[in-house]
N, C-alpha and C. Protein backbone atom coordinates (compact mmCIF):
# COMPACT_ATOMS: atom_id res chain seq x y z
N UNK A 1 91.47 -27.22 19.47
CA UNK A 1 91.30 -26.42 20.68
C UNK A 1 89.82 -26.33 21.02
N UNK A 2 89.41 -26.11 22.06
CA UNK A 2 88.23 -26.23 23.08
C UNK A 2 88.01 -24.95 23.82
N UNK A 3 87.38 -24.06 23.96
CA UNK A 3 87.07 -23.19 25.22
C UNK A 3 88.13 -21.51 24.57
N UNK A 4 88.43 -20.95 25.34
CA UNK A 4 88.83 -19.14 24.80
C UNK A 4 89.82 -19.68 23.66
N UNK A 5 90.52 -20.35 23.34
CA UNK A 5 91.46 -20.75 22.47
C UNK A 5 91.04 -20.71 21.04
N UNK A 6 89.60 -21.26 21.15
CA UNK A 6 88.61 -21.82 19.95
C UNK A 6 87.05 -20.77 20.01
N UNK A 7 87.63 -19.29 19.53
CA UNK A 7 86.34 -19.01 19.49
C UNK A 7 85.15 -19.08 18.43
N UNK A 8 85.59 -19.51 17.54
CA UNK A 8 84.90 -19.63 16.32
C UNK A 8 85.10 -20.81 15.18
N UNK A 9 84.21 -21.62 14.96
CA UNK A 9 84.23 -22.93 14.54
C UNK A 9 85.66 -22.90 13.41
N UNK A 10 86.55 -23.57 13.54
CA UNK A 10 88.09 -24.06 13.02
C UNK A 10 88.66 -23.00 12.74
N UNK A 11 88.97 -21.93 14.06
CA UNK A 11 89.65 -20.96 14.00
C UNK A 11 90.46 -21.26 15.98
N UNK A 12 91.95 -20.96 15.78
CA UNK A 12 92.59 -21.21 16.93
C UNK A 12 93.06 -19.80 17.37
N UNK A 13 92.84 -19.00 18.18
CA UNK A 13 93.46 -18.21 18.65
C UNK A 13 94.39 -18.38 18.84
N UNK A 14 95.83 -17.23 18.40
CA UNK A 14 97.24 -17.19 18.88
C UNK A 14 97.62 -18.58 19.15
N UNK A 15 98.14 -19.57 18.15
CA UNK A 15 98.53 -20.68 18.01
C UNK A 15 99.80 -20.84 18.86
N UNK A 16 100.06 -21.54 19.51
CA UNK A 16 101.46 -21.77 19.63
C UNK A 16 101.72 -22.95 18.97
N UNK A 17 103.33 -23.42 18.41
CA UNK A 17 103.82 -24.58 18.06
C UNK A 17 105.40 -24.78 19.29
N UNK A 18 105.26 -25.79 19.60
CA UNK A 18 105.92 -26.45 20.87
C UNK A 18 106.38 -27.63 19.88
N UNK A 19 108.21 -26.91 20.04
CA UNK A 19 108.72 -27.99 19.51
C UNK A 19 109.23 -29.47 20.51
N UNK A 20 109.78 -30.57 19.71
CA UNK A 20 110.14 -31.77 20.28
C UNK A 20 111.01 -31.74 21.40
N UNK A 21 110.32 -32.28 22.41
CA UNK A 21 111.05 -32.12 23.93
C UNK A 21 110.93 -31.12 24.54
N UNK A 22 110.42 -29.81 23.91
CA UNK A 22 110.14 -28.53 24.88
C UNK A 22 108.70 -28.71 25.34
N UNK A 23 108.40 -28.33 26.81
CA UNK A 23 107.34 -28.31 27.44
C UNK A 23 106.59 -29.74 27.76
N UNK A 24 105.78 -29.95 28.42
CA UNK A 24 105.14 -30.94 28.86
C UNK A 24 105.10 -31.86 27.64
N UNK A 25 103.73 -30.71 26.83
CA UNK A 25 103.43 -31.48 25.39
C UNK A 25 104.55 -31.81 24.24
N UNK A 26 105.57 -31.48 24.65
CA UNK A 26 107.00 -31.51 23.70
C UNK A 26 107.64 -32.97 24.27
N UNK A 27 107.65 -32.77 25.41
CA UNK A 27 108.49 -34.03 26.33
C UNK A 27 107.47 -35.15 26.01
N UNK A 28 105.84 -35.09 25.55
CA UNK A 28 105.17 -36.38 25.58
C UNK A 28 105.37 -36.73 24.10
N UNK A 29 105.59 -35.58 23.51
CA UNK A 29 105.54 -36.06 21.75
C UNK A 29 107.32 -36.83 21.52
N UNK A 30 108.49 -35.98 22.92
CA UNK A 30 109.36 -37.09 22.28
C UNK A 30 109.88 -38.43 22.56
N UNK A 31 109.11 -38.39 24.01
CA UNK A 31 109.17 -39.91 24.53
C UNK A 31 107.83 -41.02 24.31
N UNK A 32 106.98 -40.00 23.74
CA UNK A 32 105.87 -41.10 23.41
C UNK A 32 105.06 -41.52 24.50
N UNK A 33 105.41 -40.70 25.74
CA UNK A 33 104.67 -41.30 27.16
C UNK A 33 104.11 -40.41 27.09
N UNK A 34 102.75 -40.88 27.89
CA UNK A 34 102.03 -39.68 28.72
C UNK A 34 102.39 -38.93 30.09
N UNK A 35 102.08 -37.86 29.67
CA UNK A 35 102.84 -36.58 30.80
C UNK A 35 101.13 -35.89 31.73
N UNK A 36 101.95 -36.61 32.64
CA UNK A 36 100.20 -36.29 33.73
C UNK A 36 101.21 -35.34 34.82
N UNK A 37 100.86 -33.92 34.73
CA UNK A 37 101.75 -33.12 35.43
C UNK A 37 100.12 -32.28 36.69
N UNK A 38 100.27 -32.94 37.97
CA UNK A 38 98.64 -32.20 39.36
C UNK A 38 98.98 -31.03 39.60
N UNK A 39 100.31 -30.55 38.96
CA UNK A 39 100.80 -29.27 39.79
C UNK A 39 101.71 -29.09 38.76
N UNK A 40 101.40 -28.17 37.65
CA UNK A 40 101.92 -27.75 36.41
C UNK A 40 103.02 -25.89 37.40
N UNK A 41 102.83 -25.52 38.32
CA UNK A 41 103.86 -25.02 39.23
C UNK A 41 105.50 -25.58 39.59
N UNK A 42 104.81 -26.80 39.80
CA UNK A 42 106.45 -27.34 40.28
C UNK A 42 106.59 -27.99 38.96
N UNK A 43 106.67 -27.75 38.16
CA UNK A 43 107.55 -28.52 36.72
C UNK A 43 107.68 -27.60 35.61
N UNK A 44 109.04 -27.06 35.89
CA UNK A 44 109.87 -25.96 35.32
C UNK A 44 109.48 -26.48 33.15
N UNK A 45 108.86 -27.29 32.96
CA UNK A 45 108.73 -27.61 31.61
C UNK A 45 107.42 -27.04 31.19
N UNK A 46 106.51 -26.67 31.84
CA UNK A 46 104.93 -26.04 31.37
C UNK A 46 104.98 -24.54 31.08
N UNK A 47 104.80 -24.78 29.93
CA UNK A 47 104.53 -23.39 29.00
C UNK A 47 103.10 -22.87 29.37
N UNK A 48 103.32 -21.90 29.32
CA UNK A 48 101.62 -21.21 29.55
C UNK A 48 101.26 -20.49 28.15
N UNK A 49 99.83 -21.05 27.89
CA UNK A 49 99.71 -20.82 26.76
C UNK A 49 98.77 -19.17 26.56
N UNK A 50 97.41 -19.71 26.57
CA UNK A 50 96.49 -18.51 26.62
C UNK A 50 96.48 -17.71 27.96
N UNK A 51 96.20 -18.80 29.37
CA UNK A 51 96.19 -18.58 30.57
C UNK A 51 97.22 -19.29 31.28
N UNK A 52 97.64 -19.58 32.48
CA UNK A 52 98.44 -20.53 32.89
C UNK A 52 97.20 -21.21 33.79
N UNK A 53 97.31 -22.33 34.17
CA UNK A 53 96.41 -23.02 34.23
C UNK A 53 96.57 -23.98 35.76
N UNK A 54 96.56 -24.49 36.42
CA UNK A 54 97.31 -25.75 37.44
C UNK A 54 97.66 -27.07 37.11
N UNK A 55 96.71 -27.71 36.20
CA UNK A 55 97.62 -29.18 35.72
C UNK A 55 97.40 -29.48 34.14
N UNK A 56 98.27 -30.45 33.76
CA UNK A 56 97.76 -30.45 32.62
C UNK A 56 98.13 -32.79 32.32
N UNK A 57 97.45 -32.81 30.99
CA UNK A 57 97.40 -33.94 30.50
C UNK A 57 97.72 -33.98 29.49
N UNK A 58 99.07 -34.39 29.14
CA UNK A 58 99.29 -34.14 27.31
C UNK A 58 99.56 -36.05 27.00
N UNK A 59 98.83 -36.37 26.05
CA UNK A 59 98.92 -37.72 25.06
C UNK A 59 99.34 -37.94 24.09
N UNK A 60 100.29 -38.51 23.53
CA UNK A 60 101.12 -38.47 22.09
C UNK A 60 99.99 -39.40 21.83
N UNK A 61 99.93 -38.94 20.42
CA UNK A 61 99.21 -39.80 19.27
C UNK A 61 100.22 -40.46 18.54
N UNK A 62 100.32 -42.33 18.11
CA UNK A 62 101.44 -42.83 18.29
C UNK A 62 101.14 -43.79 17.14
N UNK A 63 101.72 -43.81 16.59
CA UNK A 63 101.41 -44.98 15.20
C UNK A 63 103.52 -45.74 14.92
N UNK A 64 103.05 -46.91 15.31
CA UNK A 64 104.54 -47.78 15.00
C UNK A 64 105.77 -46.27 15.12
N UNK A 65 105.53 -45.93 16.66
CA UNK A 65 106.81 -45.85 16.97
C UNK A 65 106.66 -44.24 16.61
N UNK A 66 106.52 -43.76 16.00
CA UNK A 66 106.40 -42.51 15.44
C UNK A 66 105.05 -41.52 16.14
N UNK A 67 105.38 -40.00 16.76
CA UNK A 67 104.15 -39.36 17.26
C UNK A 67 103.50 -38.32 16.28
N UNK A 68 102.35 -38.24 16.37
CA UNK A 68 102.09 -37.97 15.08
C UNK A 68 101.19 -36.51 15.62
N UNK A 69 101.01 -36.06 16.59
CA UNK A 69 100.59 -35.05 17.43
C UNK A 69 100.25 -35.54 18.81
N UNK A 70 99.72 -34.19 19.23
CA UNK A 70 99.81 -34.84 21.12
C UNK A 70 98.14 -34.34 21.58
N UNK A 71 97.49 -35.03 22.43
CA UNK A 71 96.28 -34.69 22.51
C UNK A 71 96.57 -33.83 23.87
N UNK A 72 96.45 -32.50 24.41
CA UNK A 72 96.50 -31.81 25.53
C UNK A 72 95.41 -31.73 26.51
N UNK A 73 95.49 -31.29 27.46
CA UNK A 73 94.37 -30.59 28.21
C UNK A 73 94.69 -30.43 29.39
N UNK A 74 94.61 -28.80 29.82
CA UNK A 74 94.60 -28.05 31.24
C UNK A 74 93.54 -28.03 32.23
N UNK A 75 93.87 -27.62 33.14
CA UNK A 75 92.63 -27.61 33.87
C UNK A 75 93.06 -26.57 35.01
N UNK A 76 91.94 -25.46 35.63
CA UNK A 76 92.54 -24.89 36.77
C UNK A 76 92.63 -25.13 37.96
N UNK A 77 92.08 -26.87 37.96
CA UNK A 77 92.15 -27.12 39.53
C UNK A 77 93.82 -28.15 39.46
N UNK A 78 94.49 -27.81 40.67
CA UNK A 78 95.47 -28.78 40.78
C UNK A 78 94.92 -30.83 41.18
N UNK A 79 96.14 -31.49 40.31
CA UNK A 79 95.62 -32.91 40.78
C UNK A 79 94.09 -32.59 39.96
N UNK A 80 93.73 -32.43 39.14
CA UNK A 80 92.13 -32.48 38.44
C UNK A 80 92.11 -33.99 37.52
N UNK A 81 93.08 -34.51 37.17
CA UNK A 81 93.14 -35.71 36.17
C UNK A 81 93.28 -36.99 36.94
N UNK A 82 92.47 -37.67 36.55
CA UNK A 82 92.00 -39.11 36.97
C UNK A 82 92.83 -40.29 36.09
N UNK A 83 93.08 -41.64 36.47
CA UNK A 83 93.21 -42.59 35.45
C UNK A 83 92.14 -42.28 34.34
N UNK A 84 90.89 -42.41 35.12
CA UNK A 84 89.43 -42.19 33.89
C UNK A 84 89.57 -40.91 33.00
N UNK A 85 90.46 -39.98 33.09
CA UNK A 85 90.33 -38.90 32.33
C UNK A 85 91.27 -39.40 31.27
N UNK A 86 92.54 -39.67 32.12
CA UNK A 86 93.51 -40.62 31.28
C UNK A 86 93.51 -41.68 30.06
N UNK A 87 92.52 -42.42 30.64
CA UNK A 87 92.31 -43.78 29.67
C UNK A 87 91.68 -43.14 28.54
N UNK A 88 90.57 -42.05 28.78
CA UNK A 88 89.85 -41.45 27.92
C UNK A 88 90.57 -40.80 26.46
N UNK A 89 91.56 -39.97 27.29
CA UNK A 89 92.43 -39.24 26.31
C UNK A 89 93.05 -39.89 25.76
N UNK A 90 93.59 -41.24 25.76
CA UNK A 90 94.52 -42.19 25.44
C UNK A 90 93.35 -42.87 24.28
N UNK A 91 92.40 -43.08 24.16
CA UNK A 91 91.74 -43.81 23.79
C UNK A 91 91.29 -42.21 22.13
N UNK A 92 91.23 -41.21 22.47
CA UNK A 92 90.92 -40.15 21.82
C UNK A 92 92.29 -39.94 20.73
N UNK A 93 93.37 -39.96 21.33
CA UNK A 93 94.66 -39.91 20.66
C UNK A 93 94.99 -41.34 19.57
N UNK A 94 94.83 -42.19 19.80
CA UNK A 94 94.08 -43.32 19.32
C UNK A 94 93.18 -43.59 18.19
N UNK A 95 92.84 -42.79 18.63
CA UNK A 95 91.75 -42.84 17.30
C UNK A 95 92.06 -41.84 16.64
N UNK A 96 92.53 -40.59 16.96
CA UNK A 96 92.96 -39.47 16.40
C UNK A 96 94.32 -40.19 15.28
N UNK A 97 95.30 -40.73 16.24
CA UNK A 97 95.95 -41.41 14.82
C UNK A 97 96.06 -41.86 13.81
N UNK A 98 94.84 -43.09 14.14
CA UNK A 98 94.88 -44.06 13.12
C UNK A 98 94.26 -43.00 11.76
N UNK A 99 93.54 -42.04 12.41
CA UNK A 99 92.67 -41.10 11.05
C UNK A 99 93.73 -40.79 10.42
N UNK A 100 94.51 -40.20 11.35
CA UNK A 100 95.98 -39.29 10.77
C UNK A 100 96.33 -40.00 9.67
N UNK A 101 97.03 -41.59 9.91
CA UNK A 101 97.37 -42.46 9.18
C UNK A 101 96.27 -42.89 7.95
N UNK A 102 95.47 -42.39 8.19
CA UNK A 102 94.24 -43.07 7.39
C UNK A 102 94.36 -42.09 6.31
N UNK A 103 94.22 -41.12 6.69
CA UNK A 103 94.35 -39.93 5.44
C UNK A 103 95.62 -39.51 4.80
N UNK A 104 96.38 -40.24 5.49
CA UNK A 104 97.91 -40.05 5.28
C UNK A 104 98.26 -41.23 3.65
N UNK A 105 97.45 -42.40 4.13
CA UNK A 105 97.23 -43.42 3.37
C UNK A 105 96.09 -42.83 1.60
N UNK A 106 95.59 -42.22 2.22
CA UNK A 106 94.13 -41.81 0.91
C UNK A 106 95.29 -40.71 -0.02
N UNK A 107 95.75 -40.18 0.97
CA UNK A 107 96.44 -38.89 -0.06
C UNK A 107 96.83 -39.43 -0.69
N UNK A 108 98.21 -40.74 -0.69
CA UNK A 108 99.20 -40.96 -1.43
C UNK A 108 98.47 -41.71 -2.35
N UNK A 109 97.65 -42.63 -2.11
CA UNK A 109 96.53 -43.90 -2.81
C UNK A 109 96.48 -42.18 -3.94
N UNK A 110 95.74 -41.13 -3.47
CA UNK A 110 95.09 -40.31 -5.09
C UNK A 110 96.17 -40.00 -5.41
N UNK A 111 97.27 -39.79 -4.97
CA UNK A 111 98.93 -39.22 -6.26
C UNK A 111 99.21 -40.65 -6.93
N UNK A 112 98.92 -41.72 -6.40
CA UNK A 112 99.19 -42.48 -7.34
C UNK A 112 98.11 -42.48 -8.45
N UNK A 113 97.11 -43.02 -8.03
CA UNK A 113 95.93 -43.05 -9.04
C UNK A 113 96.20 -42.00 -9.78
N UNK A 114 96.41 -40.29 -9.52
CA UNK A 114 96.31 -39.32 -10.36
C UNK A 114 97.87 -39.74 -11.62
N UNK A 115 99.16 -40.12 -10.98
CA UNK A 115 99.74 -40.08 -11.90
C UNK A 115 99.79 -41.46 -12.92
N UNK A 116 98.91 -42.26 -11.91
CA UNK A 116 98.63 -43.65 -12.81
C UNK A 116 97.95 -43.27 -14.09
N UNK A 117 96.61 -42.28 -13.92
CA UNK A 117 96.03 -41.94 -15.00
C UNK A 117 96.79 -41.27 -16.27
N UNK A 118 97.34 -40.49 -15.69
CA UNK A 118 98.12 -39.78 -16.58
C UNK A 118 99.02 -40.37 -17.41
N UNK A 119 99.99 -41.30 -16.98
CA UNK A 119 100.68 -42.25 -17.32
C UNK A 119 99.84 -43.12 -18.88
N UNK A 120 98.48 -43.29 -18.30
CA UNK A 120 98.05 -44.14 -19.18
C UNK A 120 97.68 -42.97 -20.02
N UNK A 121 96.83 -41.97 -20.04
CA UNK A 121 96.13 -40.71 -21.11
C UNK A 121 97.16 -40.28 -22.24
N UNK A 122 98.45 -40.69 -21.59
CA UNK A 122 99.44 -40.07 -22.04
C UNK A 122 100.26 -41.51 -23.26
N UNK A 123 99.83 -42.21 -23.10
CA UNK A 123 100.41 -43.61 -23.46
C UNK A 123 100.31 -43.24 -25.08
N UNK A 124 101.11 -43.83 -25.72
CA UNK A 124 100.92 -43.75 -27.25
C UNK A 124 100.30 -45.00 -27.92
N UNK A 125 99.91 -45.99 -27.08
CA UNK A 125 99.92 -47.38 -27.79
C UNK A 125 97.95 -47.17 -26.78
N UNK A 126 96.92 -48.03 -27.60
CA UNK A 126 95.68 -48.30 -27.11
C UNK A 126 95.92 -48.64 -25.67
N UNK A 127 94.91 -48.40 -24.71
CA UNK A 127 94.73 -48.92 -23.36
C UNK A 127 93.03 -48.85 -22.54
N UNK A 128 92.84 -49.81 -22.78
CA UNK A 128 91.35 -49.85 -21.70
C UNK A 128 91.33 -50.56 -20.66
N UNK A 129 90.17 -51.03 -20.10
CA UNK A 129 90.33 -52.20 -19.06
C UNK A 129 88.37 -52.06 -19.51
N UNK A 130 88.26 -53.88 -19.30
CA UNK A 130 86.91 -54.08 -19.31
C UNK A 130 86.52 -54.87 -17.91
N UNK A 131 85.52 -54.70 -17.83
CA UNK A 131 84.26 -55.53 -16.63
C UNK A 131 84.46 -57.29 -17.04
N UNK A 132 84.67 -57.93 -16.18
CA UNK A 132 83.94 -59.27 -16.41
C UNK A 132 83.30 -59.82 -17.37
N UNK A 133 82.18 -58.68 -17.82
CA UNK A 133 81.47 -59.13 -19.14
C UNK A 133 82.36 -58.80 -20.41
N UNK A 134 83.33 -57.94 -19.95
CA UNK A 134 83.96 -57.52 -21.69
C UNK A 134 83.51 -56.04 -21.84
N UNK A 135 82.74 -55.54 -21.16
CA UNK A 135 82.30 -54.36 -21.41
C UNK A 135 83.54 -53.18 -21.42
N UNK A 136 83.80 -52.43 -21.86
CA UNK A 136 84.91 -51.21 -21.61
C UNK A 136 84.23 -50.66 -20.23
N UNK A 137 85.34 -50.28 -19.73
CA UNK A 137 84.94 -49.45 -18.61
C UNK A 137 85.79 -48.45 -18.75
N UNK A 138 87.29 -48.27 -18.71
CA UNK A 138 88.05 -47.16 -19.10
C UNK A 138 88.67 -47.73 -20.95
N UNK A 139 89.18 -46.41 -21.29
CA UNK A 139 89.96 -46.50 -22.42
C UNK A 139 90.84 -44.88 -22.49
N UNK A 140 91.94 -44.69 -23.05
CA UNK A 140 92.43 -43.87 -23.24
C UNK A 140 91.91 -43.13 -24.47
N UNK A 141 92.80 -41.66 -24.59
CA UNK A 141 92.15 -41.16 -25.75
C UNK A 141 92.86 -41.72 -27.19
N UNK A 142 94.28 -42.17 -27.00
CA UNK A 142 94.42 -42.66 -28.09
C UNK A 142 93.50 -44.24 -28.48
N UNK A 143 92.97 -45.00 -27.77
CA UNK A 143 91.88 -45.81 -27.85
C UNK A 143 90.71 -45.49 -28.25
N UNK A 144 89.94 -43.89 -27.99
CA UNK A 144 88.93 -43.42 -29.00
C UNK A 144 89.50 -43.26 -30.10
N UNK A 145 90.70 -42.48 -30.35
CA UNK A 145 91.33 -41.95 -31.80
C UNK A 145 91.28 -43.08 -32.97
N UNK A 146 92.40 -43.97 -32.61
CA UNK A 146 91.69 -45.39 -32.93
C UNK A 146 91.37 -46.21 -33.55
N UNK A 147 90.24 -46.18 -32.60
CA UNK A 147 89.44 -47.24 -33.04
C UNK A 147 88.30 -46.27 -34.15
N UNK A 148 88.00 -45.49 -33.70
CA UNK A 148 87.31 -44.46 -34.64
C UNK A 148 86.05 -44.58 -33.86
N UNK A 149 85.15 -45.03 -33.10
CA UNK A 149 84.48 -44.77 -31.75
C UNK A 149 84.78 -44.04 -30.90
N UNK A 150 83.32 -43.23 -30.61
CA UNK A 150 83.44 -42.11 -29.12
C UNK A 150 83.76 -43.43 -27.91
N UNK A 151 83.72 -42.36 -26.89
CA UNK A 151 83.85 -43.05 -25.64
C UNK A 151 82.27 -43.61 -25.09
N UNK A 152 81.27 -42.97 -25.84
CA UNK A 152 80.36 -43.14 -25.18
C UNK A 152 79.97 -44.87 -26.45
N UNK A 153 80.08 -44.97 -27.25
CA UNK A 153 79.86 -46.01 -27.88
C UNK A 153 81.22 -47.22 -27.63
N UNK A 154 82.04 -46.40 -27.66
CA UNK A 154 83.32 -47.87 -26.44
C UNK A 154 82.34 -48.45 -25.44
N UNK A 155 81.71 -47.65 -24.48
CA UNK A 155 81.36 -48.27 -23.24
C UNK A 155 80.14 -48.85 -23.33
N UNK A 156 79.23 -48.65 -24.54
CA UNK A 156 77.94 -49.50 -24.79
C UNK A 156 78.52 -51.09 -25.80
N UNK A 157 80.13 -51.27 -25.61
CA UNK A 157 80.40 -52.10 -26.65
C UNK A 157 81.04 -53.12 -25.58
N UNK A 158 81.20 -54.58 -26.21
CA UNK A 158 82.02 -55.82 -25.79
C UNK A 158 83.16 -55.71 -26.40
N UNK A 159 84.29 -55.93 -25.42
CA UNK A 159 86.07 -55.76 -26.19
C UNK A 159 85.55 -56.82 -27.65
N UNK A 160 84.54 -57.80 -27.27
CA UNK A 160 84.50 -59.16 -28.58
C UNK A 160 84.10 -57.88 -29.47
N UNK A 161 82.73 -57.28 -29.35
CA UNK A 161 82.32 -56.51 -30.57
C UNK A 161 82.83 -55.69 -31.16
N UNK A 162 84.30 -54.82 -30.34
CA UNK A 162 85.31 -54.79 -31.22
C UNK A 162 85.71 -55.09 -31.89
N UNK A 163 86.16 -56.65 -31.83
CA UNK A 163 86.80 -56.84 -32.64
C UNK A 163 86.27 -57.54 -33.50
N UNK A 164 84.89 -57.49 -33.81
CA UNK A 164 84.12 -58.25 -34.89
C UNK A 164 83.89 -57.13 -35.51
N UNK A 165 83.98 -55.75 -35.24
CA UNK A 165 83.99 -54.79 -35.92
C UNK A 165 84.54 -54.21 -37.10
N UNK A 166 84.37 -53.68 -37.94
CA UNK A 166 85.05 -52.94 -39.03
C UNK A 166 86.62 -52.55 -38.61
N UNK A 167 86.70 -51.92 -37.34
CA UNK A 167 88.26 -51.82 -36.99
C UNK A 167 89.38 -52.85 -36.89
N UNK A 168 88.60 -54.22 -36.75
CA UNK A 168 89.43 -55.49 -36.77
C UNK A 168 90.30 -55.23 -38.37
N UNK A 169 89.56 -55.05 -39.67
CA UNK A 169 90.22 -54.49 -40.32
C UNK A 169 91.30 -53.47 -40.98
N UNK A 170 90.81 -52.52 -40.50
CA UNK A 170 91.74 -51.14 -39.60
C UNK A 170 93.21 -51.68 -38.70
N UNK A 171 92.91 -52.23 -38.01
CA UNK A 171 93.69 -52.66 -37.05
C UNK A 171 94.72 -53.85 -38.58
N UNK A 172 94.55 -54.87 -38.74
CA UNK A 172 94.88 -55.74 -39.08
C UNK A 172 96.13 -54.65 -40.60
N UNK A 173 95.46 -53.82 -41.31
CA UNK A 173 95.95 -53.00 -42.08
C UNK A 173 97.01 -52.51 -41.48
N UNK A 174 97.15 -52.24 -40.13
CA UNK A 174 98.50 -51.60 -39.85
C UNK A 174 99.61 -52.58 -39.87
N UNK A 175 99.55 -53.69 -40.01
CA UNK A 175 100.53 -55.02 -39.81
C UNK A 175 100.83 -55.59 -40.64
């Protein structure tokens, strides 16, 4: 929100939520079109929100088919919206999506990673992963337990110098 709605940085006055197909911004979120209403009077679908206003511009934000919010905006002059105001908002909703989707994408990417980790911390059998050179980069804790090395001497080590190590013995003893 923008202007009396928004008086204080990410705070919305008296929110409304406008469900699917009700009101201008309802009818654009369920057909996915844009709703360019010059005379928000003659169209029995405009909710008045803070003020009532004369026209309005509502834009679904649209990712494969699906609306993912609607970009609005009133105005108190009748007929006030242009193609150019149009293309603008279209272009704002747009980009507003793809973020949507973008962060929509990061969340799930960290529940995996978070339960990937876990999965492995939790593992009963050794697990690391090394660099190119061989270097450790991760290891689990049963991989410090072990080998009988901290984590901080795993990661100054080559998986080889492992196993030229005293634990190659260790290791070999369990078999």
């Amino acid at each position: 929100a923008h202007g009396p709605k928004n008086p204080k940085e990410d705070h919305i006055l008296n929110p409304i939520r406008i469900p699917m197909g009700e009101g201008i911004v309802g009818s654009a979120a369920l057909s996915g079109k844009v709703q360019r209403v010059n005379d928000v009077t003659t169209d029995p679908r405009y909710i008045v929100d803070d003020e009532a206003r004369a026209s309005e511009l509502a834009v679904p934000m649209m990712h494969k088919g699906e609306c993912l919010g609607v970009v609005d905006s009133e105005d108190n002059r009748k007929g006030s919206y242009t193609d150019e105001h149009q293309a603008a908002l279209e272009t704002v909703a747009a980009l507003g999506a793809a973020r949507i989707v973008h962060l929509r994408a990061l969340v799930a990417l960290q529940k995996s990673q978070s339960e990937y980790r876990k999965l492995i911390e939790d593992a009963s059998d050794i697990v690391f992963t090394t660099d190119l050179a061989g270097r450790f980069t991760f290891m689990n804790p049963v991989a410090v337990r072990l080998t009988g090395y901290s984590e901080e001497e795993l990661r100054s080590m080559r998986f080889t110098d492992l196993l030229a190590s005293s634990f190659r013995s260790r290791v070999m003893a369990f078999y």
